[in-house]
N, C-alpha and C. Protein backbone atom coordinates (compact mmCIF):
# COMPACT_ATOMS: atom_id res chain seq x y z
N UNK A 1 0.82 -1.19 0.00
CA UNK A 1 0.00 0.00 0.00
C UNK A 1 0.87 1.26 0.00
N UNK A 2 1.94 0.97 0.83
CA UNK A 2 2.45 1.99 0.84
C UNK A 2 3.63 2.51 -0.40
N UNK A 3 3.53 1.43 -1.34
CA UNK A 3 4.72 1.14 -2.17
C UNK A 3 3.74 2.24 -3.45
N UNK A 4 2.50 1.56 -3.44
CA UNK A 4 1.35 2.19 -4.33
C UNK A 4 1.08 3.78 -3.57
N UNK A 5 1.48 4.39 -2.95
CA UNK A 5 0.89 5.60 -2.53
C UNK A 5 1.58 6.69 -3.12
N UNK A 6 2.97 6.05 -2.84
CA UNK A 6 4.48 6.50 -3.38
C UNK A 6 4.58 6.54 -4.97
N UNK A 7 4.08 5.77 -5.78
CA UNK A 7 3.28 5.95 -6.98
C UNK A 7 2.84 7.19 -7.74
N UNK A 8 1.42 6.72 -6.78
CA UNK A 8 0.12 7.86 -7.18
C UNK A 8 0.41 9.19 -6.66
N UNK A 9 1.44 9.41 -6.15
CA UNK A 9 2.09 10.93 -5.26
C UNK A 9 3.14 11.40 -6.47
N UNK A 10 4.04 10.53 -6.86
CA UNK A 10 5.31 10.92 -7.89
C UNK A 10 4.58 11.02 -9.56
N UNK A 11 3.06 10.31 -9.71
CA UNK A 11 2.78 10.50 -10.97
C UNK A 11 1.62 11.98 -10.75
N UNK A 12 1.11 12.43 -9.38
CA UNK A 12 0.84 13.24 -9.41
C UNK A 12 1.85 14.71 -9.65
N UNK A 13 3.01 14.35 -9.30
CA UNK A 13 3.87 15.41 -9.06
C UNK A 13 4.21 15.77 -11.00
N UNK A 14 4.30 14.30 -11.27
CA UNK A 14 4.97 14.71 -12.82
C UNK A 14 3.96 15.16 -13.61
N UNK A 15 2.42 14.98 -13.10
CA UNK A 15 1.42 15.35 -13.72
C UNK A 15 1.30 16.74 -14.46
N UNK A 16 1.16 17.38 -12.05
CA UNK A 16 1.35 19.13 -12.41
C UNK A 16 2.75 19.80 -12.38
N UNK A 17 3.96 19.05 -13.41
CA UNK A 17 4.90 19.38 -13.76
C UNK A 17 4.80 19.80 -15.32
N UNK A 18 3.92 18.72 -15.67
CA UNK A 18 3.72 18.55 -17.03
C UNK A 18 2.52 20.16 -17.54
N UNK A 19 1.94 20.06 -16.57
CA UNK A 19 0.40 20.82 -16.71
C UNK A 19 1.05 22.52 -16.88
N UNK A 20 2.24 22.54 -15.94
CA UNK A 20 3.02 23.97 -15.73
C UNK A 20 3.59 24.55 -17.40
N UNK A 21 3.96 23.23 -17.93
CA UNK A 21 5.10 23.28 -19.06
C UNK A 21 4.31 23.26 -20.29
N UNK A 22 2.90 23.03 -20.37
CA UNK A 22 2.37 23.71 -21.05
C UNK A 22 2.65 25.12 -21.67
N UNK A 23 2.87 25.48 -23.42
CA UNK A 23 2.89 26.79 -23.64
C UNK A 23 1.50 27.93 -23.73
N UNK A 24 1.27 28.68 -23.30
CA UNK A 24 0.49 29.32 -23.31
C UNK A 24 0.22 30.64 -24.13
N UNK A 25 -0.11 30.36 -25.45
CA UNK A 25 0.01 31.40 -26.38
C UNK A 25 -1.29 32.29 -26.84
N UNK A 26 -0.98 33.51 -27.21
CA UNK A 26 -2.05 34.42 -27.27
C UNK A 26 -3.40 33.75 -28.66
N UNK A 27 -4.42 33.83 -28.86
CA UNK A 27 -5.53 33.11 -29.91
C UNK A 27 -6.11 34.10 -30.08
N UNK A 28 -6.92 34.35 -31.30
CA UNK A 28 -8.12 35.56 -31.98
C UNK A 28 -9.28 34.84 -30.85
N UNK A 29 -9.77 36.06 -30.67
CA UNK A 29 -10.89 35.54 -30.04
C UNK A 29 -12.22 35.90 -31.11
N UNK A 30 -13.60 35.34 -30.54
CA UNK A 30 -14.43 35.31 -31.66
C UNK A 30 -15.33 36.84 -31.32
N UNK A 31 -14.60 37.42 -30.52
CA UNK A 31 -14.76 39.52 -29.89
C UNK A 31 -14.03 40.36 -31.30
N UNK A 32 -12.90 40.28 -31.47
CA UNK A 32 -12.17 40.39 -31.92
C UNK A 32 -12.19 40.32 -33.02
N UNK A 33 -12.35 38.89 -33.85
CA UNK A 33 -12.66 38.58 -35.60
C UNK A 33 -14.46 39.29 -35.58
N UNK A 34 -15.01 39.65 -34.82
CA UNK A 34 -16.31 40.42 -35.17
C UNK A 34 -15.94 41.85 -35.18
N UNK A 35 -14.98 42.64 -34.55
CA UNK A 35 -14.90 43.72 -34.53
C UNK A 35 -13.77 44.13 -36.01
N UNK A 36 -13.01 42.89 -36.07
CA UNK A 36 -12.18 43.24 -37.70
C UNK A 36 -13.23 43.26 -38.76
N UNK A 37 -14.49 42.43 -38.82
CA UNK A 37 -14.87 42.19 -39.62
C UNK A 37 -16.52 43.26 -40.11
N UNK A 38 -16.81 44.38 -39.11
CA UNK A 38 -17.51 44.91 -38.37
C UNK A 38 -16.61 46.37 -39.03
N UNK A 39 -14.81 46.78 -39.04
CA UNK A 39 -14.24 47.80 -39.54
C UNK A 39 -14.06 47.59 -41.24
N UNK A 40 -14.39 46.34 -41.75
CA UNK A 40 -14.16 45.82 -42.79
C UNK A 40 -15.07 46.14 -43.30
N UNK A 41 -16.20 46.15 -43.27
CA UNK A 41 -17.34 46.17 -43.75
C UNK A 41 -17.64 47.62 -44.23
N UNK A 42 -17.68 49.02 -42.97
CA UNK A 42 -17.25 49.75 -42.46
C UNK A 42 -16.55 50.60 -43.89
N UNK A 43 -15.51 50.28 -43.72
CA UNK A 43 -15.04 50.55 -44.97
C UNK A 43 -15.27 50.69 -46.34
N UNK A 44 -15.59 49.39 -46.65
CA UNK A 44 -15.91 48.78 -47.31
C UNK A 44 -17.77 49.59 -48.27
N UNK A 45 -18.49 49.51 -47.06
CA UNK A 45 -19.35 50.34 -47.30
C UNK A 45 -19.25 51.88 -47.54
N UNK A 46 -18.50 52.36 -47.13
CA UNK A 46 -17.99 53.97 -47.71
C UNK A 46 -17.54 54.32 -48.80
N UNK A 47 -16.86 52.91 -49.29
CA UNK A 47 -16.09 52.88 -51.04
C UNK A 47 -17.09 52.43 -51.56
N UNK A 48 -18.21 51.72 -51.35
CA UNK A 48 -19.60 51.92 -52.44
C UNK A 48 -19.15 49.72 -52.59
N UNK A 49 -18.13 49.32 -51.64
CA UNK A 49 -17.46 47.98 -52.44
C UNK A 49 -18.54 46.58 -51.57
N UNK A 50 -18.97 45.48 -52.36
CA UNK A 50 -19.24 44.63 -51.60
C UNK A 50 -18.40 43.38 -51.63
N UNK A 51 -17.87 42.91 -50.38
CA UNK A 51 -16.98 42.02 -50.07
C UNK A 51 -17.50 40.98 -49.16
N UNK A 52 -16.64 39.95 -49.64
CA UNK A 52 -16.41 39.21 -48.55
C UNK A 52 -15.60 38.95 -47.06
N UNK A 53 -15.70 38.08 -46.61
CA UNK A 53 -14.30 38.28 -45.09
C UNK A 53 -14.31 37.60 -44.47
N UNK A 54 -13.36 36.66 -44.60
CA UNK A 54 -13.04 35.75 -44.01
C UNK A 54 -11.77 35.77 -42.71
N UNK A 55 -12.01 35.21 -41.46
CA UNK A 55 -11.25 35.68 -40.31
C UNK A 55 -10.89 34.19 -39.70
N UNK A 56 -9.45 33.67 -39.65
CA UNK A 56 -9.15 33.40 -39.64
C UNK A 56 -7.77 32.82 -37.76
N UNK A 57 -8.05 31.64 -37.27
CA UNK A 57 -6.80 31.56 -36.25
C UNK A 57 -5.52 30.78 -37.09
N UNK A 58 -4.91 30.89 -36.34
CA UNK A 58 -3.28 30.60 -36.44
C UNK A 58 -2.91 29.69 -37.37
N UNK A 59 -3.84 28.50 -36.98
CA UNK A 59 -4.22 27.24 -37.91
C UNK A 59 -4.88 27.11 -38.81
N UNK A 60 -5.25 28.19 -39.58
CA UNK A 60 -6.17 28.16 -41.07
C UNK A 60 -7.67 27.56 -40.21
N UNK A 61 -8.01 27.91 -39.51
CA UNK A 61 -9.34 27.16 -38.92
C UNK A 61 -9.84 28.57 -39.09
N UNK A 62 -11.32 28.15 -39.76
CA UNK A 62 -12.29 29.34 -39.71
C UNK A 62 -12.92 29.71 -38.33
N UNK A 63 -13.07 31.36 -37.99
CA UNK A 63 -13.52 31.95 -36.65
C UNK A 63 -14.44 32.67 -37.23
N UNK A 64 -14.70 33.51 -38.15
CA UNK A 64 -15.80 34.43 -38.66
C UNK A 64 -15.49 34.49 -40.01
N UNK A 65 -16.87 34.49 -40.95
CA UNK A 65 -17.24 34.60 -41.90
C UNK A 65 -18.17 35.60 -42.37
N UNK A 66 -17.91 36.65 -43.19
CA UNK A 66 -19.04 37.56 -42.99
C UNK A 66 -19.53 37.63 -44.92
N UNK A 67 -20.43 38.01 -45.43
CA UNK A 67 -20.62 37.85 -47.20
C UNK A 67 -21.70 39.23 -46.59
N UNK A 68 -20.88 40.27 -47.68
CA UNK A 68 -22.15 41.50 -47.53
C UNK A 68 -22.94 41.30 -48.42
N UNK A 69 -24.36 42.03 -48.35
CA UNK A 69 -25.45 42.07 -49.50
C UNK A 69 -24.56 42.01 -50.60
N UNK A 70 -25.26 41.43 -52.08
CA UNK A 70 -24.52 41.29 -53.50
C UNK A 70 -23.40 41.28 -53.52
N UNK A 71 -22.27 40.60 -52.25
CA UNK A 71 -20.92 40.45 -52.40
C UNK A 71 -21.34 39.29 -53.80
N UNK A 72 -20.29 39.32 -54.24
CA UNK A 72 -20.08 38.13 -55.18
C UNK A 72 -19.68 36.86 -54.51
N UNK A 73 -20.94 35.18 -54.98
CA UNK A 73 -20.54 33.90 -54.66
C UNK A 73 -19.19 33.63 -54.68
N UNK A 74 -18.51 33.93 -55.81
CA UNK A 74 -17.35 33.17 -56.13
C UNK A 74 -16.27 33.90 -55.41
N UNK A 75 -16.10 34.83 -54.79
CA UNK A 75 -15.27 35.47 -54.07
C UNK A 75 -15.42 34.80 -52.50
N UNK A 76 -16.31 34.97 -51.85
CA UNK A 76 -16.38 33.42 -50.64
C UNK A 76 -15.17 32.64 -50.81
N UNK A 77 -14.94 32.01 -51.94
CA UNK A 77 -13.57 31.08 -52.03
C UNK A 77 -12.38 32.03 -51.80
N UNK A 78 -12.43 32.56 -52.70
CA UNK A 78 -11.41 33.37 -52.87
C UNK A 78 -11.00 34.14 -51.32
N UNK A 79 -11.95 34.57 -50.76
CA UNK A 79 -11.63 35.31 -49.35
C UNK A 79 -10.87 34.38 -48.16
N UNK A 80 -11.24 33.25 -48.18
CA UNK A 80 -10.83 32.36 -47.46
C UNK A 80 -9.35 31.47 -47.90
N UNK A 81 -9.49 31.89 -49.54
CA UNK A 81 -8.08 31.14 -50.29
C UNK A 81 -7.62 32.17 -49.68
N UNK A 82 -7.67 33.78 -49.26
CA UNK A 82 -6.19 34.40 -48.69
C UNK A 82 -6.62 34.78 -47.37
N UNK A 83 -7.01 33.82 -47.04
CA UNK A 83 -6.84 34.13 -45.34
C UNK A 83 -6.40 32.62 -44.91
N UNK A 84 -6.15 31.77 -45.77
CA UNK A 84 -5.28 30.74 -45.49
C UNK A 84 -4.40 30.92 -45.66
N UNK A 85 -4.09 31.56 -46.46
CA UNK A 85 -2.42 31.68 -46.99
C UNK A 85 -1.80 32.07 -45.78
N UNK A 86 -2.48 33.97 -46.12
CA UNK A 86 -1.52 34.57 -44.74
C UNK A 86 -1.78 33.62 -43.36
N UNK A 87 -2.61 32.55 -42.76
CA UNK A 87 -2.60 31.35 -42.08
C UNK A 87 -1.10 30.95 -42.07
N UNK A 88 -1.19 30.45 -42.96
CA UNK A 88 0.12 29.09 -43.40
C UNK A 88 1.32 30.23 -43.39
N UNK A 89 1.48 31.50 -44.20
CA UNK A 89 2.74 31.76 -43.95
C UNK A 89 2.68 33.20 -43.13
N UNK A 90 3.01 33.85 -42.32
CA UNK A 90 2.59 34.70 -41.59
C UNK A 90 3.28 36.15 -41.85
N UNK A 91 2.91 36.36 -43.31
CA UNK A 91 3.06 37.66 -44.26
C UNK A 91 1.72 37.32 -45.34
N UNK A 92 1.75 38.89 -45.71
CA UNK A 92 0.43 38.93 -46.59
C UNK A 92 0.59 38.69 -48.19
N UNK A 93 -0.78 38.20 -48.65
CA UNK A 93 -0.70 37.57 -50.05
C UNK A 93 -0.28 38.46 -50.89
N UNK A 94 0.07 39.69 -50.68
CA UNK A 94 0.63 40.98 -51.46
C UNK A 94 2.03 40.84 -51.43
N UNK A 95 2.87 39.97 -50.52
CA UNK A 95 4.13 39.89 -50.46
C UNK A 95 4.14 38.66 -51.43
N UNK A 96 3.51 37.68 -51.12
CA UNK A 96 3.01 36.31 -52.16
C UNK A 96 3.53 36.69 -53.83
N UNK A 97 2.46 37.84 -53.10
CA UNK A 97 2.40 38.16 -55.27
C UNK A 97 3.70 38.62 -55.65
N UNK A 98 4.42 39.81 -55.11
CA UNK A 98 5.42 39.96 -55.53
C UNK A 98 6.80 39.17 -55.26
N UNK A 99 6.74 38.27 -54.49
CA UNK A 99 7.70 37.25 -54.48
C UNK A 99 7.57 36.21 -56.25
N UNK A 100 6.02 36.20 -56.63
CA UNK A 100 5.57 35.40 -57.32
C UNK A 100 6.19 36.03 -58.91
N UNK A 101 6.05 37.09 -58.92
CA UNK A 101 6.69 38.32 -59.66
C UNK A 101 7.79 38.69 -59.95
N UNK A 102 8.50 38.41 -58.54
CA UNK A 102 9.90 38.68 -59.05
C UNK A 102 11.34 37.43 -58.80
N UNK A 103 10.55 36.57 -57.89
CA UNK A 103 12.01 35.47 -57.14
C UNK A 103 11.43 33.81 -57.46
N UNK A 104 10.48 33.70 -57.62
CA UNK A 104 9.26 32.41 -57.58
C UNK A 104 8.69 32.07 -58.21
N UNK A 105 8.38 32.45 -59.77
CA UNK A 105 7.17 32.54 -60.11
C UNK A 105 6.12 31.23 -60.37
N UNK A 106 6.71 30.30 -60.39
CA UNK A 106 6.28 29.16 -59.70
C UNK A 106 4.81 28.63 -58.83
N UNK A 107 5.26 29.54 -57.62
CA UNK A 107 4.69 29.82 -56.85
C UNK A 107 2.95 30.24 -56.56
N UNK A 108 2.75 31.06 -57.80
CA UNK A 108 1.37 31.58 -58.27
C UNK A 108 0.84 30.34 -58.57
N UNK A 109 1.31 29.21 -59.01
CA UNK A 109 0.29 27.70 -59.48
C UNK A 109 0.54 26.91 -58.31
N UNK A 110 0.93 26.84 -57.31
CA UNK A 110 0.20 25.93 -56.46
C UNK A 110 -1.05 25.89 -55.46
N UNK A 111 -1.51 24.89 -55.69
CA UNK A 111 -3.18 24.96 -55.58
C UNK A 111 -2.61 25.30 -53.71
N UNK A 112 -3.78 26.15 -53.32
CA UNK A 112 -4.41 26.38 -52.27
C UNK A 112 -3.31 27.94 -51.74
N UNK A 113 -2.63 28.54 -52.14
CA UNK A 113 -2.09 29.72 -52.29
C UNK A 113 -2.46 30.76 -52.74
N UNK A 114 -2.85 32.05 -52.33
CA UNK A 114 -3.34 33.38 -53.28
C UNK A 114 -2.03 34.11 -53.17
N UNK A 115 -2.21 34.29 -54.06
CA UNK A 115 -0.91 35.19 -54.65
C UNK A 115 -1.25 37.07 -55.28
N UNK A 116 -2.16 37.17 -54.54
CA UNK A 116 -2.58 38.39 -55.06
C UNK A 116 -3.22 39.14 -53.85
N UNK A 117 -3.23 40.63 -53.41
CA UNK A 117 -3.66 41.48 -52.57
C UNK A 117 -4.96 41.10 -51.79
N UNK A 118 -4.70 41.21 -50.34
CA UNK A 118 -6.34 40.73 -49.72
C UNK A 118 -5.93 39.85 -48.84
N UNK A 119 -4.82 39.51 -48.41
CA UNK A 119 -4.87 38.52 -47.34
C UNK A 119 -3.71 38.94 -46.63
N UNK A 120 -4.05 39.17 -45.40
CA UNK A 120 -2.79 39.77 -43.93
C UNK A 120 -3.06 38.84 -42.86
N UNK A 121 -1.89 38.63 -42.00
CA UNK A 121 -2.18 37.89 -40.84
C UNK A 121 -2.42 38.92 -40.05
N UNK A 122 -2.45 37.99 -38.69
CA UNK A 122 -2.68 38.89 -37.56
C UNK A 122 -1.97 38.74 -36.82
N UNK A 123 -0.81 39.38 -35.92
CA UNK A 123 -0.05 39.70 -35.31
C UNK A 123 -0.15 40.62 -34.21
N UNK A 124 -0.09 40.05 -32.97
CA UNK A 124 0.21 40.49 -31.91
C UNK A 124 1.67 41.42 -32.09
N UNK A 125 1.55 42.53 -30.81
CA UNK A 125 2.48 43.29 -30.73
C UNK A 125 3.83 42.88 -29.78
N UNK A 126 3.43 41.53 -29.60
CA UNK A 126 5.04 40.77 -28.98
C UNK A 126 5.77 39.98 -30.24
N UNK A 127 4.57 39.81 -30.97
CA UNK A 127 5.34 39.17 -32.61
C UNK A 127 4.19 37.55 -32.62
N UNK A 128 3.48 37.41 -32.17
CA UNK A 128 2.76 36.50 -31.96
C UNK A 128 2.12 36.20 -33.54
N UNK A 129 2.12 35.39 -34.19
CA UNK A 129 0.80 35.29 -35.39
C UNK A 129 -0.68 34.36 -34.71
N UNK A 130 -1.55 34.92 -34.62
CA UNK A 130 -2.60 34.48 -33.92
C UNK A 130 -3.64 34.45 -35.18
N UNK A 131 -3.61 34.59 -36.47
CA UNK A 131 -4.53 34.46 -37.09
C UNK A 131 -4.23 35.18 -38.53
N UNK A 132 -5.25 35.34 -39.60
CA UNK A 132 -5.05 35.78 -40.32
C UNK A 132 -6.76 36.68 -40.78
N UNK A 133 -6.62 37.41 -42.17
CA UNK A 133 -7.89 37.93 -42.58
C UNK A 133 -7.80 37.86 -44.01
N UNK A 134 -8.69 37.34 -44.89
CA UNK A 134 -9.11 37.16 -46.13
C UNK A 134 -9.91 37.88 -46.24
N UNK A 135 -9.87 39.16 -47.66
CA UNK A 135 -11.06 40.11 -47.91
C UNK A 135 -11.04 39.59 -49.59
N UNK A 136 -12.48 39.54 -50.69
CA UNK A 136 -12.03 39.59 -51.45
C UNK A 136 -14.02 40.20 -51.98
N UNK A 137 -13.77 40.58 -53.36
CA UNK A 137 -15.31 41.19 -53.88
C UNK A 137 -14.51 42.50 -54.74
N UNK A 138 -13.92 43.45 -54.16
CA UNK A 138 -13.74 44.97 -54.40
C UNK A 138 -12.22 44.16 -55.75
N UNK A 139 -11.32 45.13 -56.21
CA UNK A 139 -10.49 44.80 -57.26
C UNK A 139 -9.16 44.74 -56.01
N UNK A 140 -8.14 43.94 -56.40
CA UNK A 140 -7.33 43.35 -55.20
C UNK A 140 -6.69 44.33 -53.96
N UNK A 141 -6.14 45.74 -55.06
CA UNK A 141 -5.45 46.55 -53.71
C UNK A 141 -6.36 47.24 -52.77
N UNK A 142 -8.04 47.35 -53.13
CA UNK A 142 -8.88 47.58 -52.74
C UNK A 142 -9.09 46.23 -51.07
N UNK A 143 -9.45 45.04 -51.66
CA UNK A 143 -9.40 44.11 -50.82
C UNK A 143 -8.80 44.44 -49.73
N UNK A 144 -7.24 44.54 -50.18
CA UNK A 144 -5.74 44.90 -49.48
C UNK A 144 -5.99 46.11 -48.29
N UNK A 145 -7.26 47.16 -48.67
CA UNK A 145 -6.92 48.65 -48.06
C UNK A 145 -8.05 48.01 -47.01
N UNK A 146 -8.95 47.05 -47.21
CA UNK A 146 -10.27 46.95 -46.18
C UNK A 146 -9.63 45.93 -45.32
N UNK A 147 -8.77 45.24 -45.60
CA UNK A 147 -8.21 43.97 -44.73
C UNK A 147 -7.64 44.83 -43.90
N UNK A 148 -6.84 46.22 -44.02
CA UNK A 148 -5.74 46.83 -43.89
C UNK A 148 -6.65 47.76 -42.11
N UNK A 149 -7.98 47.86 -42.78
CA UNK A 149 -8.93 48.83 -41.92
C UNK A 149 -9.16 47.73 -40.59
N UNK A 150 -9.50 46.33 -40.81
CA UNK A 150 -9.86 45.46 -40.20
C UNK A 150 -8.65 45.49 -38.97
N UNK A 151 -7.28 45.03 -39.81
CA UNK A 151 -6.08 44.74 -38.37
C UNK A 151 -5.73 46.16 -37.60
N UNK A 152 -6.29 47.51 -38.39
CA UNK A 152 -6.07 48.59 -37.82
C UNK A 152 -6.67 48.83 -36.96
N UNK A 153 -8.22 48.42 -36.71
CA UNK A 153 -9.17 48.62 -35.48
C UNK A 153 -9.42 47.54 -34.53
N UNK A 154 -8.43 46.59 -34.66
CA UNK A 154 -8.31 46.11 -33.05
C UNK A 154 -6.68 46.01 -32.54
N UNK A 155 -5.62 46.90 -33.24
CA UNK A 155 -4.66 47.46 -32.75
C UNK A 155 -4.72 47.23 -31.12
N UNK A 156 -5.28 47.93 -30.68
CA UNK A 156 -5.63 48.24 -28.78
C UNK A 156 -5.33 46.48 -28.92
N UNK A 157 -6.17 45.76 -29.54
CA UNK A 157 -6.58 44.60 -28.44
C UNK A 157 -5.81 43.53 -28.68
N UNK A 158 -4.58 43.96 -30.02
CA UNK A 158 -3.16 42.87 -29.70
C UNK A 158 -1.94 43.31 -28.79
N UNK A 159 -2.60 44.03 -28.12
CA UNK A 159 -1.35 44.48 -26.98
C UNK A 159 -0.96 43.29 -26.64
């Protein structure tokens, strides 16, 4: 009994050793991808543009989806093709393109990549990538300026 106590005490210990050593990293919350997507729109509606917006965590996993009145169907894909990207690599599909342009060009044909304006991650102000944002509907550097409105108005809340 007492051999077993000595056990269940040392696998408790390595338990909450283990539980400590956990990393604990900053995530978009679903406050947050409503208020990017909420300045997006925002925007978006002042330039006369209808878009899509796709909001994005760390892992290409969808958090918010927004399609304005007469956004265009086929842009839905497209919004989410660059909010994966900037996902997967944690710079925007505007850097994509001109990498694609000038060092890569390659690059523009592999399936599940946008290579064109409209997709930024999201970055915390310790350097964290916690997510990304896909805009697409308006013509690309347009996309680019409403994605641009989105990571600008929750600034405050990647402290």
């Amino acid at each position: 009994m007492k051999k077993l106590l000595g056990v269940v005490f040392s696998l408790t210990l390595l338990a909450a050793s283990l539980a400590q050593a956990v990393e604990m990293r900053p995530v978009i919350t679903l406050d947050i991808a409503k208020k990017m997507a909420a300045a997006c729109e925002a925007k978006a509606g002042q330039e006369g543009w209808r878009l899509n917006i796709a909001i994005m965590d760390a892992g290409g996993n969808l958090v918010y989806f927004e399609r304005m009145d007469k956004a265009f169907l086929k842009s839905i894909d497209i919004a989410i093709l660059k909010a994966e990207t900037s996902a997967g690599f944690p710079f925007s599909t505007k850097v994509l393109e001109e990498i694609a342009n000038t060092r890569v060009p390659g690059i523009a044909h592999v399936p599940g990549i946008a290579t064109f304006e409209g997709g930024l991650p999201i970055i915390t102000a310790s350097g964290d990538h916690i997510g990304s944002i896909g805009v697409s509907g308006a013509k690309a550097h347009e996309d680019g300026i409403c994605a641009q409105a989105a990571i600008d108005a929750v600034q405050s809340d990647l402290q």
